[in-house]
Protein backbone atom coordinates (compact mmCIF):
# COMPACT_ATOMS: atom_id res chain seq x y z
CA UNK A 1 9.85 -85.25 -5.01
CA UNK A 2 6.15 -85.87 -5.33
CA UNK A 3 3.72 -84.09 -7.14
CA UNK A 4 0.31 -83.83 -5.31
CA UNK A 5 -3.05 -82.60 -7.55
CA UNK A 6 -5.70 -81.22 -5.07
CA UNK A 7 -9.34 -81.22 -7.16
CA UNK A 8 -12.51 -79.22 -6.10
CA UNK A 9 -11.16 -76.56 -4.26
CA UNK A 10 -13.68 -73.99 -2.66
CA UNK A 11 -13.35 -70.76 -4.73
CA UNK A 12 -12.98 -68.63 -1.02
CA UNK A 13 -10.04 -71.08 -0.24
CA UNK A 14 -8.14 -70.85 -3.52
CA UNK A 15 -8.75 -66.80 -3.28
CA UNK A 16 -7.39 -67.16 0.29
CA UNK A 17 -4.10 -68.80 -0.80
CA UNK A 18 -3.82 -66.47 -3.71
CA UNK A 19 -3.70 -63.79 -1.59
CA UNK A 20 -1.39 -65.19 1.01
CA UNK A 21 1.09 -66.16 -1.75
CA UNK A 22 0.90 -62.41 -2.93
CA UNK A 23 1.26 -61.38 0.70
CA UNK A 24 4.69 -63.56 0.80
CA UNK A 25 6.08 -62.96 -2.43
CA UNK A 26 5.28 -66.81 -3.24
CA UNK A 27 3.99 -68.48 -5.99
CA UNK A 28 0.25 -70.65 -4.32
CA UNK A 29 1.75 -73.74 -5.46
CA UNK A 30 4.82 -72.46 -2.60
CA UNK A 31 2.33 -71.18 -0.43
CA UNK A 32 0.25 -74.92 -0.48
CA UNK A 33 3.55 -76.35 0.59
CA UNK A 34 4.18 -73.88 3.60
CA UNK A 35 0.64 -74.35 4.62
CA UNK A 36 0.75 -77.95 4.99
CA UNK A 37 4.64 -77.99 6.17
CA UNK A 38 2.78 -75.85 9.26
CA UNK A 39 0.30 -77.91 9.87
CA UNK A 40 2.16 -80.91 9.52
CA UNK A 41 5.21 -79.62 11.65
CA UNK A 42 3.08 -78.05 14.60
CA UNK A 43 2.25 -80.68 17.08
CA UNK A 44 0.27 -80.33 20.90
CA UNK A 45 3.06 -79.96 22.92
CA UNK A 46 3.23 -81.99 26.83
CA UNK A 47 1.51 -79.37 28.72
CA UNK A 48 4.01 -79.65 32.02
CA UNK A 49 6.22 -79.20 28.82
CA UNK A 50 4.58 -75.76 27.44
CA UNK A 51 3.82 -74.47 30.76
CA UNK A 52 7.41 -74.73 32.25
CA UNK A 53 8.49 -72.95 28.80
CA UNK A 54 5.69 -70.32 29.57
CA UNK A 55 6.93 -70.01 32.99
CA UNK A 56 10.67 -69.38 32.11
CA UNK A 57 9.62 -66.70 29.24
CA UNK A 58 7.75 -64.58 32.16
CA UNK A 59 10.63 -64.41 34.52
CA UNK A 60 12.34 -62.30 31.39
CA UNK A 61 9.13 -59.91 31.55
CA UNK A 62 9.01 -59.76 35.61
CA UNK A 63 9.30 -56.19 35.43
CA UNK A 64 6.71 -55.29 32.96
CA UNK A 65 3.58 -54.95 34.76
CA UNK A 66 0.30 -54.07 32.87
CA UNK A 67 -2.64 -52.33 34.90
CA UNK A 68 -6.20 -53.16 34.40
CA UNK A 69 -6.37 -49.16 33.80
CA UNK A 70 -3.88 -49.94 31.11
CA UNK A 71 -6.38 -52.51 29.49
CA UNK A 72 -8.69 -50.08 29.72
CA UNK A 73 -7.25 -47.55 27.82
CA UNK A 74 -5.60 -49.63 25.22
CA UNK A 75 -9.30 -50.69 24.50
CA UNK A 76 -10.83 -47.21 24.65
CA UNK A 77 -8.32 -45.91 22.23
CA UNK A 78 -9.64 -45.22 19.02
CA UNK A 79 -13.68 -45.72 20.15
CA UNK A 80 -15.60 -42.95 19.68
């Protein structure tokens, strides 16, 4: 296995990964690697590709219909 050494590293981005590590019980060295194994693992799918997947995954929600006076509400909830 290779070992990597990342130098000047904004103090906001190593407080960010400390704080994701602690978030998921990982050590930031752990965290580094899941970050970039993300990164490096997500590619632009074909979009005929993504939208024939998008397509399929609404025919299993066909039935669940969301008004624009649901919208509504779910975004006046909570205002004052």
């Amino acid at each position: 296995m290779a070992t990597l050494t990342i130098k000047n590293i904004p103090d906001e981005v190593y407080e960010q990964l400390k704080q994701r590590a602690a978030r998921h019980r990982r050590s930031v060295n752990s965290e580094v690697i899941v970050c970039l194994e993300q990164v490096l693992g997500s590619t632009a799918g074909d979009p005929a590709t993504v939208l024939t997947s998008i397509r399929a995954l609404r025919k299993n929600f066909s039935t669940v219909f969301v008004t624009e006076e649901d919208l509504r509400a779910a975004k006046d909830e909570g205002r004052l």
